[in-house]
Protein backbone atom coordinates (compact mmCIF):
# COMPACT_ATOMS: atom_id res chain seq x y z
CA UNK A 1 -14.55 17.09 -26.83
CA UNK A 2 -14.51 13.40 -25.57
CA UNK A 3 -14.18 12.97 -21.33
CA UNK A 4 -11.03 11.27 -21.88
CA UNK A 5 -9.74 14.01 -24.44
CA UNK A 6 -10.34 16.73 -21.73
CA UNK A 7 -8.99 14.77 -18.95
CA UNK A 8 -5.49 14.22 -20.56
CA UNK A 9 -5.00 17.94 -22.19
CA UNK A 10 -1.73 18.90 -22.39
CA UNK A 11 -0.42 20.06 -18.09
CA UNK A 12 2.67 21.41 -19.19
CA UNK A 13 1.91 24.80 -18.59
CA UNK A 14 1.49 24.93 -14.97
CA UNK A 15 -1.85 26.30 -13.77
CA UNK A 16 -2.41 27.71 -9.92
CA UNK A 17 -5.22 26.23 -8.39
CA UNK A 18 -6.90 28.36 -5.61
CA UNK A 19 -9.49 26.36 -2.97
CA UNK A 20 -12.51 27.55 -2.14
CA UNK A 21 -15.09 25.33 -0.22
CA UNK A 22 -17.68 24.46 -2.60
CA UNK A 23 -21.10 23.31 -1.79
CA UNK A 24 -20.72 20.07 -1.98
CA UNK A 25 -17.24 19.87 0.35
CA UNK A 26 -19.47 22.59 2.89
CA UNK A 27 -22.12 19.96 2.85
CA UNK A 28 -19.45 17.50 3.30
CA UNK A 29 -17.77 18.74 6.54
CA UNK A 30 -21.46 19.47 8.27
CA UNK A 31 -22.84 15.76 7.58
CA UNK A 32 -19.79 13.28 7.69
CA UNK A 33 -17.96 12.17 10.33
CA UNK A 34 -15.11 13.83 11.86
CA UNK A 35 -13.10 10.91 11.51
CA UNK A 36 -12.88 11.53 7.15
CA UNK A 37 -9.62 12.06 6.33
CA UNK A 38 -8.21 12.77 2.55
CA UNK A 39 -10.76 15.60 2.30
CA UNK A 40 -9.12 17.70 4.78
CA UNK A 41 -5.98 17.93 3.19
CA UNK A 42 -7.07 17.46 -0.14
CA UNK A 43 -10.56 19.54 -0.59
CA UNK A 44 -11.69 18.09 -3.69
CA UNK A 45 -15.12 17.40 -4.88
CA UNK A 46 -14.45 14.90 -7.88
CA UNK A 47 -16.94 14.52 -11.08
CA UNK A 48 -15.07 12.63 -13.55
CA UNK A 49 -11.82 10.80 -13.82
CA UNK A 50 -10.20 8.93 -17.01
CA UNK A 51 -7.10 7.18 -16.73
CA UNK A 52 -4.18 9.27 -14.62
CA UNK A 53 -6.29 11.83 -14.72
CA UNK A 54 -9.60 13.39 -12.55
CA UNK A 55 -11.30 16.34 -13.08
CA UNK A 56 -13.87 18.24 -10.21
CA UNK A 57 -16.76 19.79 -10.03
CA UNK A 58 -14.59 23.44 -11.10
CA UNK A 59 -13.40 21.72 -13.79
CA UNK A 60 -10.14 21.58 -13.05
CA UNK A 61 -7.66 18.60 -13.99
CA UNK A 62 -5.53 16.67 -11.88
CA UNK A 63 -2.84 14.06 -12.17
CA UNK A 64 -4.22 11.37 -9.48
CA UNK A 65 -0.86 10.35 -7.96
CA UNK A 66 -2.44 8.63 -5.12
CA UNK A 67 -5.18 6.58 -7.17
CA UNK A 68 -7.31 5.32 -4.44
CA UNK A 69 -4.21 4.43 -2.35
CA UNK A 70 -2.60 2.41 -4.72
CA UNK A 71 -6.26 0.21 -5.64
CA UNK A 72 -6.02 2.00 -9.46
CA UNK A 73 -3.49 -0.34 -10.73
CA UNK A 74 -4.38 0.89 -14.33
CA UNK A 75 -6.19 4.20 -13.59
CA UNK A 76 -9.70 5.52 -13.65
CA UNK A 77 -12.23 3.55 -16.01
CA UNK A 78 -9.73 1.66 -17.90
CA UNK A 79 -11.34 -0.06 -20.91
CA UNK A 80 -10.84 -3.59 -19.61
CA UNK A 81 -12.17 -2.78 -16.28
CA UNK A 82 -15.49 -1.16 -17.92
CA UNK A 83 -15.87 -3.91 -20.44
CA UNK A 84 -15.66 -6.61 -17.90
CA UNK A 85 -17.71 -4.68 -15.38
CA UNK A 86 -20.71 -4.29 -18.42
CA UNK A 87 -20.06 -7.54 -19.47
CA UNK A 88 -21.56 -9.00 -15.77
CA UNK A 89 -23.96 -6.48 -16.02
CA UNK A 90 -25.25 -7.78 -20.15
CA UNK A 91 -24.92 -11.56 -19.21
CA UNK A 92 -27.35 -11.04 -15.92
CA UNK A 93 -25.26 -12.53 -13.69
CA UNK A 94 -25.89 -13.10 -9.89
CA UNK A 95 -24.10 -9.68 -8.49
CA UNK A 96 -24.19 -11.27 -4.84
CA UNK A 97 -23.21 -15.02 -4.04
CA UNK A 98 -22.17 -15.13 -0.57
CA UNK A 99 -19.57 -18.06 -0.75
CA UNK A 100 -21.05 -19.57 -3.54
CA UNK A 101 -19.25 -20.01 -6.42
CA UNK A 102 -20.09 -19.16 -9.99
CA UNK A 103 -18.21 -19.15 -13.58
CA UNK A 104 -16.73 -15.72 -12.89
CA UNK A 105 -15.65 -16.53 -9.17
CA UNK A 106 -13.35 -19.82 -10.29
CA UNK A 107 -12.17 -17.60 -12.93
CA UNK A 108 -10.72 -15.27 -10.93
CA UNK A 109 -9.33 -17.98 -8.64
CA UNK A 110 -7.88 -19.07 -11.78
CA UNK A 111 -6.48 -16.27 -12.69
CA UNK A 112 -5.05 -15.12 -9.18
CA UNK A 113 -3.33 -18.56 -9.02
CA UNK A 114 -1.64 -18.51 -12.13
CA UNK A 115 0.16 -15.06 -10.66
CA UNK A 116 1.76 -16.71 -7.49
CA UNK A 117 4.72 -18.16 -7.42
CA UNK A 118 4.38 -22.13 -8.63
CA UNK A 119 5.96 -23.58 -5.56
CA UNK A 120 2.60 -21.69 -3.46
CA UNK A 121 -0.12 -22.07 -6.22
CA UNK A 122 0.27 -25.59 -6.18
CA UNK A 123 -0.43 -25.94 -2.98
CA UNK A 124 -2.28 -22.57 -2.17
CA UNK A 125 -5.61 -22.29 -0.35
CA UNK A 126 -8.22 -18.97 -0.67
CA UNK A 127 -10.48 -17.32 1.48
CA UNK A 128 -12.51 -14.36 0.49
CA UNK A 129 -12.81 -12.16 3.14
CA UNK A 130 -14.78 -9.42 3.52
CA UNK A 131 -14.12 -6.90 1.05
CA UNK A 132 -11.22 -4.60 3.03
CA UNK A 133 -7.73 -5.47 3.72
CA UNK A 134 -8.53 -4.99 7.14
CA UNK A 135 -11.21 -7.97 7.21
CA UNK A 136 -8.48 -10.33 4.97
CA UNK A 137 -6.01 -9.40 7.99
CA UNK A 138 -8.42 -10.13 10.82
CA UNK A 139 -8.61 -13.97 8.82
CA UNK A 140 -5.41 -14.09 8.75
CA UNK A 141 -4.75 -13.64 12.04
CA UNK A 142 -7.89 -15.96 12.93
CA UNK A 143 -6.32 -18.96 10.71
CA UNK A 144 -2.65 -18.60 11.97
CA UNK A 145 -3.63 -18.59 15.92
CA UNK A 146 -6.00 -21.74 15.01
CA UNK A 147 -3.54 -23.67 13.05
CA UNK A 148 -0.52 -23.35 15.68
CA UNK A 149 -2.62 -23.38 19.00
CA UNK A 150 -0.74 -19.99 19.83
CA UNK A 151 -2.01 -16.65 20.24
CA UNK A 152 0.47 -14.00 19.79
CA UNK A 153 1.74 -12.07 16.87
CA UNK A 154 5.00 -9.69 15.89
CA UNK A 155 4.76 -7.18 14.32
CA UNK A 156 6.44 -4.16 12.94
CA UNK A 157 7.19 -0.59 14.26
CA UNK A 158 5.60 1.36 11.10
CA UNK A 159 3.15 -1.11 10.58
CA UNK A 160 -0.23 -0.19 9.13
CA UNK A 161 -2.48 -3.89 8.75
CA UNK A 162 -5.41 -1.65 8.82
CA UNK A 163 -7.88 0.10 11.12
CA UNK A 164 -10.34 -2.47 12.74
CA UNK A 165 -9.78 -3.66 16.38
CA UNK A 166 -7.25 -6.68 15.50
CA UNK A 167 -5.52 -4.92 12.71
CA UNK A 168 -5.27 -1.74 14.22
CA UNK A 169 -3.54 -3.83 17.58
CA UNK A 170 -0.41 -4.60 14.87
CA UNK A 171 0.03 -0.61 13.63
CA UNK A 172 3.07 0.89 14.73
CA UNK A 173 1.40 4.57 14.66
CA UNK A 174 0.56 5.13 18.55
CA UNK A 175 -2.38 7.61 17.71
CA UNK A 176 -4.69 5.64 16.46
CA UNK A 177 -4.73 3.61 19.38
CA UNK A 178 -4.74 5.76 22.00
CA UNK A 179 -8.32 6.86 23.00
CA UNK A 180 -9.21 2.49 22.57
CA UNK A 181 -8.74 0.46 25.45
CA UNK A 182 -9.68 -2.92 23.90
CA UNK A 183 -7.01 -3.61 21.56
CA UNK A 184 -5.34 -7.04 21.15
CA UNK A 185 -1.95 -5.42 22.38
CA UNK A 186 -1.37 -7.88 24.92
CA UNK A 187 -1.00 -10.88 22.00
CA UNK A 188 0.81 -8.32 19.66
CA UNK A 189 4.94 -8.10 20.14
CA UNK A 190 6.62 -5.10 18.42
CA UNK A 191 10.12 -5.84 16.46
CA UNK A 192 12.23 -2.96 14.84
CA UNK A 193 11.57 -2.91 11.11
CA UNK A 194 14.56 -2.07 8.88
CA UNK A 195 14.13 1.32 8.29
CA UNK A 196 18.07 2.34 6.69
CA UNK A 197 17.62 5.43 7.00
CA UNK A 198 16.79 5.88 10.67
CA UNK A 199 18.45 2.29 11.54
CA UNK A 200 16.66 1.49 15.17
CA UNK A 201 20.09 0.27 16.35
CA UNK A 202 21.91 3.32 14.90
CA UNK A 203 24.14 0.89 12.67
CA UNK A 204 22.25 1.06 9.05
CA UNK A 205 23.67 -1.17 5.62
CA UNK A 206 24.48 -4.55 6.44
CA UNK A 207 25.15 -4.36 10.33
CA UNK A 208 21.82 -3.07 10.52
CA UNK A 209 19.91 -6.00 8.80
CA UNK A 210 22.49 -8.71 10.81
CA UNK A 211 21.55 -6.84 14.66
CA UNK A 212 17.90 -7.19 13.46
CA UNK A 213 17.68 -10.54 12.62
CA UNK A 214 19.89 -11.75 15.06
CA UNK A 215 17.75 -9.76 17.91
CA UNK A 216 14.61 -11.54 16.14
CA UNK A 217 16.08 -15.44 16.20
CA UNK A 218 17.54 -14.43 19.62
CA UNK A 219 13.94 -13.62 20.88
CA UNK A 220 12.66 -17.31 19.21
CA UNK A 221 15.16 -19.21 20.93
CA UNK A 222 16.46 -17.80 23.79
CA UNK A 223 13.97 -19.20 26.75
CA UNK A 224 14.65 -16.15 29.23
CA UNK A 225 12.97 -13.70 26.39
CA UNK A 226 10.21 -13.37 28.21
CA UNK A 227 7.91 -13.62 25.08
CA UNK A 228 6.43 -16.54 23.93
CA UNK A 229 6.46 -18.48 20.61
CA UNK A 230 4.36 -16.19 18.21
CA UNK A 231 1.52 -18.29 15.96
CA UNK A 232 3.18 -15.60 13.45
CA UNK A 233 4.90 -12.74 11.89
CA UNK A 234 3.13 -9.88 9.96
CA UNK A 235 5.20 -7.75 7.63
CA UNK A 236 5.07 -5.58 4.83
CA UNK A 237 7.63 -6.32 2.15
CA UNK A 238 7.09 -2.26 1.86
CA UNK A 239 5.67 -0.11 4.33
CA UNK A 240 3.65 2.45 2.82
CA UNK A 241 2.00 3.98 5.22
CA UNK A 242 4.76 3.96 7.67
CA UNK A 243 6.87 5.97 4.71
CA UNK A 244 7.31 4.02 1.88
CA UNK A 245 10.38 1.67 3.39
CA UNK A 246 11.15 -1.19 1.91
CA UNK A 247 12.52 -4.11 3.60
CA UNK A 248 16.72 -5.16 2.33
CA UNK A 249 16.12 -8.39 0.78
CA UNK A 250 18.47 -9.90 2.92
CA UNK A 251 16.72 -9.31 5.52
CA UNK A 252 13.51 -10.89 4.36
CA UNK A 253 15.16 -14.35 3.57
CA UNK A 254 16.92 -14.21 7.31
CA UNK A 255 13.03 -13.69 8.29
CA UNK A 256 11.99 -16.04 6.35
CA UNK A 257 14.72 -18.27 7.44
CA UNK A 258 13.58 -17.73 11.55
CA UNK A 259 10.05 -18.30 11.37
CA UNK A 260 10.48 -21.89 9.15
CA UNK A 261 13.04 -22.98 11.40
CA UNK A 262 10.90 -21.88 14.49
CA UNK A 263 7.40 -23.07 12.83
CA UNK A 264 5.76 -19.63 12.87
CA UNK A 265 3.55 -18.48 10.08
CA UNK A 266 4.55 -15.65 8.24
CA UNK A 267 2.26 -13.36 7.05
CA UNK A 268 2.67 -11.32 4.22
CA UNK A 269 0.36 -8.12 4.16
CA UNK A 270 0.46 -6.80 -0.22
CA UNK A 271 -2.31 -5.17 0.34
CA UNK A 272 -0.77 -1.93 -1.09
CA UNK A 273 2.13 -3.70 -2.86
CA UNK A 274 0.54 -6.55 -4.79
CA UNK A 275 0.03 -6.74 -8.39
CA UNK A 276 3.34 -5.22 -10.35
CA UNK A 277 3.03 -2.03 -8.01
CA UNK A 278 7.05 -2.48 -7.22
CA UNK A 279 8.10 -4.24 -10.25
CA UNK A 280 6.72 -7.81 -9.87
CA UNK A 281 3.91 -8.99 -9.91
CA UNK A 282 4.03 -9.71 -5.60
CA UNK A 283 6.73 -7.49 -3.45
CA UNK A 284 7.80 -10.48 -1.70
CA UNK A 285 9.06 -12.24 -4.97
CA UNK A 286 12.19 -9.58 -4.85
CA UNK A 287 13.50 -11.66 -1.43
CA UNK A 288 12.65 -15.52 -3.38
CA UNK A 289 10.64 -16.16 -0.56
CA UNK A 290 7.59 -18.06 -0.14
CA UNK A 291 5.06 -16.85 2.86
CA UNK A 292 2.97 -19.12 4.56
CA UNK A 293 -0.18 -16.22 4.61
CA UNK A 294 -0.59 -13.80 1.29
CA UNK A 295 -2.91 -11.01 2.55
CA UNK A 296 -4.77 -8.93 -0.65
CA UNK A 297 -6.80 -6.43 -1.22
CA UNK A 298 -6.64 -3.14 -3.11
CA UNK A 299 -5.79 -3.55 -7.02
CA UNK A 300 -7.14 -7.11 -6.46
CA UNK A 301 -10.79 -5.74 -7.43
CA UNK A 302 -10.18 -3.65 -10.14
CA UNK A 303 -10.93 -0.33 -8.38
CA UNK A 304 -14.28 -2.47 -6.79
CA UNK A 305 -14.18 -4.11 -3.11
CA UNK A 306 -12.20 -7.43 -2.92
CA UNK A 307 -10.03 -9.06 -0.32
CA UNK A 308 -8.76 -12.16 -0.05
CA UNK A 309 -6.34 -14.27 2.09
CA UNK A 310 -4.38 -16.47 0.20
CA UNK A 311 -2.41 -19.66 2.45
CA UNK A 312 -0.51 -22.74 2.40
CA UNK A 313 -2.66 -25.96 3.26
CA UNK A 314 -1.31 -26.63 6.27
CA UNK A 315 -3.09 -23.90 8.07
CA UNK A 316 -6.04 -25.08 6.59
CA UNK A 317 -7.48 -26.29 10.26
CA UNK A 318 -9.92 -24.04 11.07
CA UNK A 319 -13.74 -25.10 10.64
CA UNK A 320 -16.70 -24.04 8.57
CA UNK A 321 -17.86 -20.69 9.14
CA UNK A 322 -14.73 -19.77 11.31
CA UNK A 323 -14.57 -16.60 8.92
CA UNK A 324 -17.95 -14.96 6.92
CA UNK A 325 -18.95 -12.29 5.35
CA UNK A 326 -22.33 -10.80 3.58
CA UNK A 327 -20.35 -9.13 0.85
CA UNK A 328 -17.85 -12.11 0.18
CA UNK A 329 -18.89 -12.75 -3.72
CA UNK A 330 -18.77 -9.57 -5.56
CA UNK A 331 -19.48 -10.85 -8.71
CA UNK A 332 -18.01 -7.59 -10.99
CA UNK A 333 -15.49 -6.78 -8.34
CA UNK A 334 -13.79 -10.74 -9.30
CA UNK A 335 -14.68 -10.05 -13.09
CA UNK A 336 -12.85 -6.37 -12.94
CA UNK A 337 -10.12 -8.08 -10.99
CA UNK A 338 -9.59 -10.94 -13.59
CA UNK A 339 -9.54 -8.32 -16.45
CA UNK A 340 -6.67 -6.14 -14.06
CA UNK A 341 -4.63 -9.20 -13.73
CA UNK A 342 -4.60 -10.46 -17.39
CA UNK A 343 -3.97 -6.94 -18.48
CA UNK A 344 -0.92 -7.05 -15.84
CA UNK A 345 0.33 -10.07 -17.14
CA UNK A 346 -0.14 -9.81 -21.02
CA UNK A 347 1.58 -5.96 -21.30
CA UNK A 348 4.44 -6.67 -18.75
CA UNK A 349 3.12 -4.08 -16.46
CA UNK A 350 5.63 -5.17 -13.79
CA UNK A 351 8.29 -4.38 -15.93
CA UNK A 352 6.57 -1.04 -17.39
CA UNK A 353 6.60 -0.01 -13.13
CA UNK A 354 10.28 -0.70 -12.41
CA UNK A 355 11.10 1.42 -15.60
CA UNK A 356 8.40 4.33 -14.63
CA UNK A 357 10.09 3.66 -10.89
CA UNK A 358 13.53 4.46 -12.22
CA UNK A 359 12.61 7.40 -14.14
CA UNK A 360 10.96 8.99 -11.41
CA UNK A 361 13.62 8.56 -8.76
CA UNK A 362 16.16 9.63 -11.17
CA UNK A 363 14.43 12.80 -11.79
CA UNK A 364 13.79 13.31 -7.84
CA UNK A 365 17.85 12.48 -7.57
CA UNK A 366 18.53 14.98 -9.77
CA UNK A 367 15.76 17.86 -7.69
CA UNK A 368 17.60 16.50 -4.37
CA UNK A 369 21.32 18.55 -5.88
CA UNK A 370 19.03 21.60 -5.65
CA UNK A 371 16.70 21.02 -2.32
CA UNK A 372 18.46 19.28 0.37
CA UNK A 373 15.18 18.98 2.31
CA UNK A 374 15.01 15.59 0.03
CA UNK A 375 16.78 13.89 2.45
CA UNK A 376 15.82 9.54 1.55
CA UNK A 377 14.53 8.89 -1.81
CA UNK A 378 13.46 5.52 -1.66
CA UNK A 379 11.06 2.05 -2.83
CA UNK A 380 10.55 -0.14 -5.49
CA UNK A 381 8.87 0.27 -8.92
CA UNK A 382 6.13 2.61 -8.47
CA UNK A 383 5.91 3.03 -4.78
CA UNK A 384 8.18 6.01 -4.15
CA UNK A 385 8.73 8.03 -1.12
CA UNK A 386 10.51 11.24 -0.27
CA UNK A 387 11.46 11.80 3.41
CA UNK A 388 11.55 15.61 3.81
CA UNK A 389 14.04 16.77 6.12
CA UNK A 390 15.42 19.74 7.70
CA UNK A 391 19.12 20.80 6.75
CA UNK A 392 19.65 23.07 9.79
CA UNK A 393 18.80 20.22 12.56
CA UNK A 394 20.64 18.26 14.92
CA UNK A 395 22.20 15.23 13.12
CA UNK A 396 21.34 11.59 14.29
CA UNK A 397 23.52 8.82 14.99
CA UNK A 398 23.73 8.19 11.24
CA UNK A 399 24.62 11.51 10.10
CA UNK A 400 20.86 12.65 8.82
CA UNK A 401 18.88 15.46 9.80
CA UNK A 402 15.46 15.35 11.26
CA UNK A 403 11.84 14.61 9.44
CA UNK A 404 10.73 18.14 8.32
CA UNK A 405 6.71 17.68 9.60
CA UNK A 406 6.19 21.24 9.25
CA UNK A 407 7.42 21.07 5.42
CA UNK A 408 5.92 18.49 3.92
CA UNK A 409 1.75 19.40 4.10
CA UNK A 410 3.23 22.89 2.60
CA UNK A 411 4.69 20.65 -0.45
CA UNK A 412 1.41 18.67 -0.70
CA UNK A 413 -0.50 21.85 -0.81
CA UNK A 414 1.31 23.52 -3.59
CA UNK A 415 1.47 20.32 -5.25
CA UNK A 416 -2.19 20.09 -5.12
CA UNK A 417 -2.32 23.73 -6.27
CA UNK A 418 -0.45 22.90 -9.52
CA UNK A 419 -2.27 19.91 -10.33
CA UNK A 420 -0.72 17.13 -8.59
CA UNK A 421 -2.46 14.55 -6.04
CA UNK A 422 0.12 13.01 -3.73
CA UNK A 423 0.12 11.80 -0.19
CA UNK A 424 1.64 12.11 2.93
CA UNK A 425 2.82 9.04 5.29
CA UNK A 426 5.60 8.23 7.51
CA UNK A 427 6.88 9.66 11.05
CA UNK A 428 5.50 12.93 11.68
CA UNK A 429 3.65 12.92 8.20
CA UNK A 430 7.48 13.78 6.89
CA UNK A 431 7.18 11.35 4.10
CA UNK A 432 6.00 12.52 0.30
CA UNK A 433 4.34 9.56 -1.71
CA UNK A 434 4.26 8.50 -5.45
CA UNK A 435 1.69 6.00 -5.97
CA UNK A 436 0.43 6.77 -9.65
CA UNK A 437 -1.39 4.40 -11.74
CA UNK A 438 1.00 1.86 -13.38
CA UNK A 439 0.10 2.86 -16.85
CA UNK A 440 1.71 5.58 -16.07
CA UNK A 441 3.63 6.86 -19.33
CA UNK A 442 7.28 8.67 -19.28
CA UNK A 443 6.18 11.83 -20.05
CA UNK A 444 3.56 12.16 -17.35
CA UNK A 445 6.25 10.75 -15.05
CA UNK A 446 8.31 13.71 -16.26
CA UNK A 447 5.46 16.06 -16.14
CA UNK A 448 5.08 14.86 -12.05
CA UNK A 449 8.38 15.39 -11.13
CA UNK A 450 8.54 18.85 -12.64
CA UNK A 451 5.19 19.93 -10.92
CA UNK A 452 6.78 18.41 -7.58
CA UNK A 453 10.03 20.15 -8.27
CA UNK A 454 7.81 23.85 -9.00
CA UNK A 455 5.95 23.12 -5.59
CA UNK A 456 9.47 22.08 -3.62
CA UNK A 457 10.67 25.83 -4.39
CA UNK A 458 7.38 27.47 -3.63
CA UNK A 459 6.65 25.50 -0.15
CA UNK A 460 10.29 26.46 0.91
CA UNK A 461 9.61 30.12 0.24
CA UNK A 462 6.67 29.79 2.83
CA UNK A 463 8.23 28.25 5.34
């Protein structure tokens, strides 16, 4: 039987899992650092992965509904990926180029290019970065503060721009931050994101978007703010980390709207949400905006390392060498990336997401009649969230019950148990997340919300 035969055997007939450590996790936990993080809450040693699907050293399967944080765009070892991966490999081309640029490289600027929206490819300048989202963020913010002559930033309360000293100073999440002392907070001004659910004025729908922009152009304009002129504005068209929120659409064009009229840069971190993950091909194309700063990473590489920042030309002011790095021209990373985004393009994968988006949240609509602990189903295309709650808690302003943090690592568990990788995000960890593989097919979405609906009833029971 072929690898990818065994990988995608029929799941329908649920299977427990039970977890003991192997050898390899043991060795694991003695010789890595404590700061590793899936493996404690998901104690898998992984061989072999095809697809949706991965399969560990046991031998057991598992639908990967995290796929490397959303990087899989089309799964483990898809055939374009591994063709254009070998191809590199046959044609013995240079593997490491610094900033130098080769056939594959323009390419792949090529190909990026021809993805944005015209009115910012025509004009559109690229850095490669090194190959994080963290490092594109740390460029961004580099190119902003030199192209404005100002040195602050907002940002967003459930932020996440990543986890090195600059980025890390925009994350909402406090704990992270707390044992450093040299963060960039003092040039980093928090703004309430609109979150519906728990609206940060207590208002929510459309009085909730109109208090939060007007609090924003208030804080531009009025001089008494005490805060000065930002170089820019970092946001996430949807959080993901921070629980899978996305932004009303209205609201981005009023943001939009504040920063051109104030002549702040704003920054648009798709890290997580480029490349058809929430039904087009970039998150921010929902809102008909155009950013000034495109930050990208993830999908970008085709499951390799990649990150680039991608600007308008008139923050093209900084000088030569104002941003390196060693492992800037990953030659198969920008060859697996230009095979992803064809592939995107030619099938209508966008399109293939917001259908595969709709499913799913139908069928976790239909779970939420029987489990009220689904309290906000929400996102776009195939970035879902679930915000667990608990029925029998004190109601906020806005009628909803608290985040259930106790609940939801009992739901990943027995998810995990029946075959099912998802993660956890959002305050207190409350927040379940869908981020499968856009080739995703209808039946597996089916076969995911079944398995979630299976480990729903069992985590309750332990509660």
């Amino acid at each position: 039987m072929s690898v990818a035969t065994s990988l995608v055997e029929d799941l329908s007939v649920e299977t427990l899992y039970t977890f003991d450590e192997s050898p390899l996790l043991a060795r694991q936990s003695r010789q890595e650092s404590n700061a590793r993080s899936y493996p404690r809450r998901l104690p898998l040693a992984l061989k072999r992965a095809k697809g949706l699907y991965v399969e560990d050293v046991e031998g057991r399967r598992f639908i990967d509904c995290l796929a490397g944080a959303g990087t899989l765009a089309l799964g483990h070892n898809h055939p374009v990926v591994i063709a254009a991966i070998q191809q590199v490999l046959a044609d013995e081309l240079p593997l490491h180029t610094l900033d130098l640029t080769t056939p594959v490289k323009d390419q792949f600027v090529q190909d990026l290019f021809g993805l944005l929206p015209a009115t910012l490819a025509c004009e559109a300048k690229i850095q490669f970065c090194g190959p994080t989202g963290t490092d594109a963020v740390e460029a961004a913010l580099k190119l902003v503060r030199t192209a404005t002559g100002r040195n602050t930033v907002v940002s967003f309360s459930g932020g996440y721009h990543g986890m090195s000293q600059g980025a890390l100073s925009l994350m909402g999440s406090l704990a992270p931050k707390k044992p450093l002392a040299a963060l960039l907070s003092n040039g980093v001004q928090f703004m309430p994101y609109p979150y519906d659910y728990r609206c940060p004025f207590g208002l929510g729908g459309k009085s909730g978007v109109q208090a939060n922009l007007h609090y924003l152009e208030n804080l531009f304009s009025d001089p008494e703010a005490g805060v000065q002129l930002p170089a820019a504005v970092i946001v996430e068209v949807v959080q993901g980390e921070g629980g899978v929120i996305p932004a009303d659409l209205d609201w981005l064009r009023g943001l939009r709207r504040i920063t051109e009229h104030a002549g702040v840069a704003l920054i648009v971190d798709e890290i997580q949400s480029g490349f058809a993950r929430t039904g087009k091909m970039f998150a921010f194309e929902h809102a008909g905006i155009i950013p000034d700063v495109v930050v990208l990473s993830k999908a970008i590489g085709g499951s390799l390392p990649l990150a680039v920042v991608v600007y308008r030309e008139w923050l093209d002011t900084w000088l030569p060498g104002a941003h390196a790095g060693t492992f800037r021209g990953n030659q198969m990373a920008m060859a697996a990336g230009s095979a992803v985004m064809r592939y995107l393009k030619e099938h209508n994968v966008a399109a293939h997401a917001t259908a595969m988006g709709d499913r799913l949240s139908e069928h976790l609509h239909i779970l939420q009649r029987d489990f009220p602990q689904l309290g906000d189903i929400r996102g776009r295309g195939l970035m879902l969230g679930v915000e667990l709650v608990d029925p029998a808690g004190k109601l906020d302003a806005l009628g909803h019950p608290p985040a259930f943090a106790r609940l939801a690592p009992l739901v990943q568990r027995e998810c995990l148990k029946r075959g099912l990788i998802l993660e956890l995000g959002g305050r207190q960890g409350s927040v379940v997340r869908f981020l499968p593989p856009l080739i995703i097919t209808a039946s597996e979405i089916d076969q995911v919300a079944a398995i979630f609906g299976n480990a729903m009833a069992a985590a309750i029971t332990r509660l």
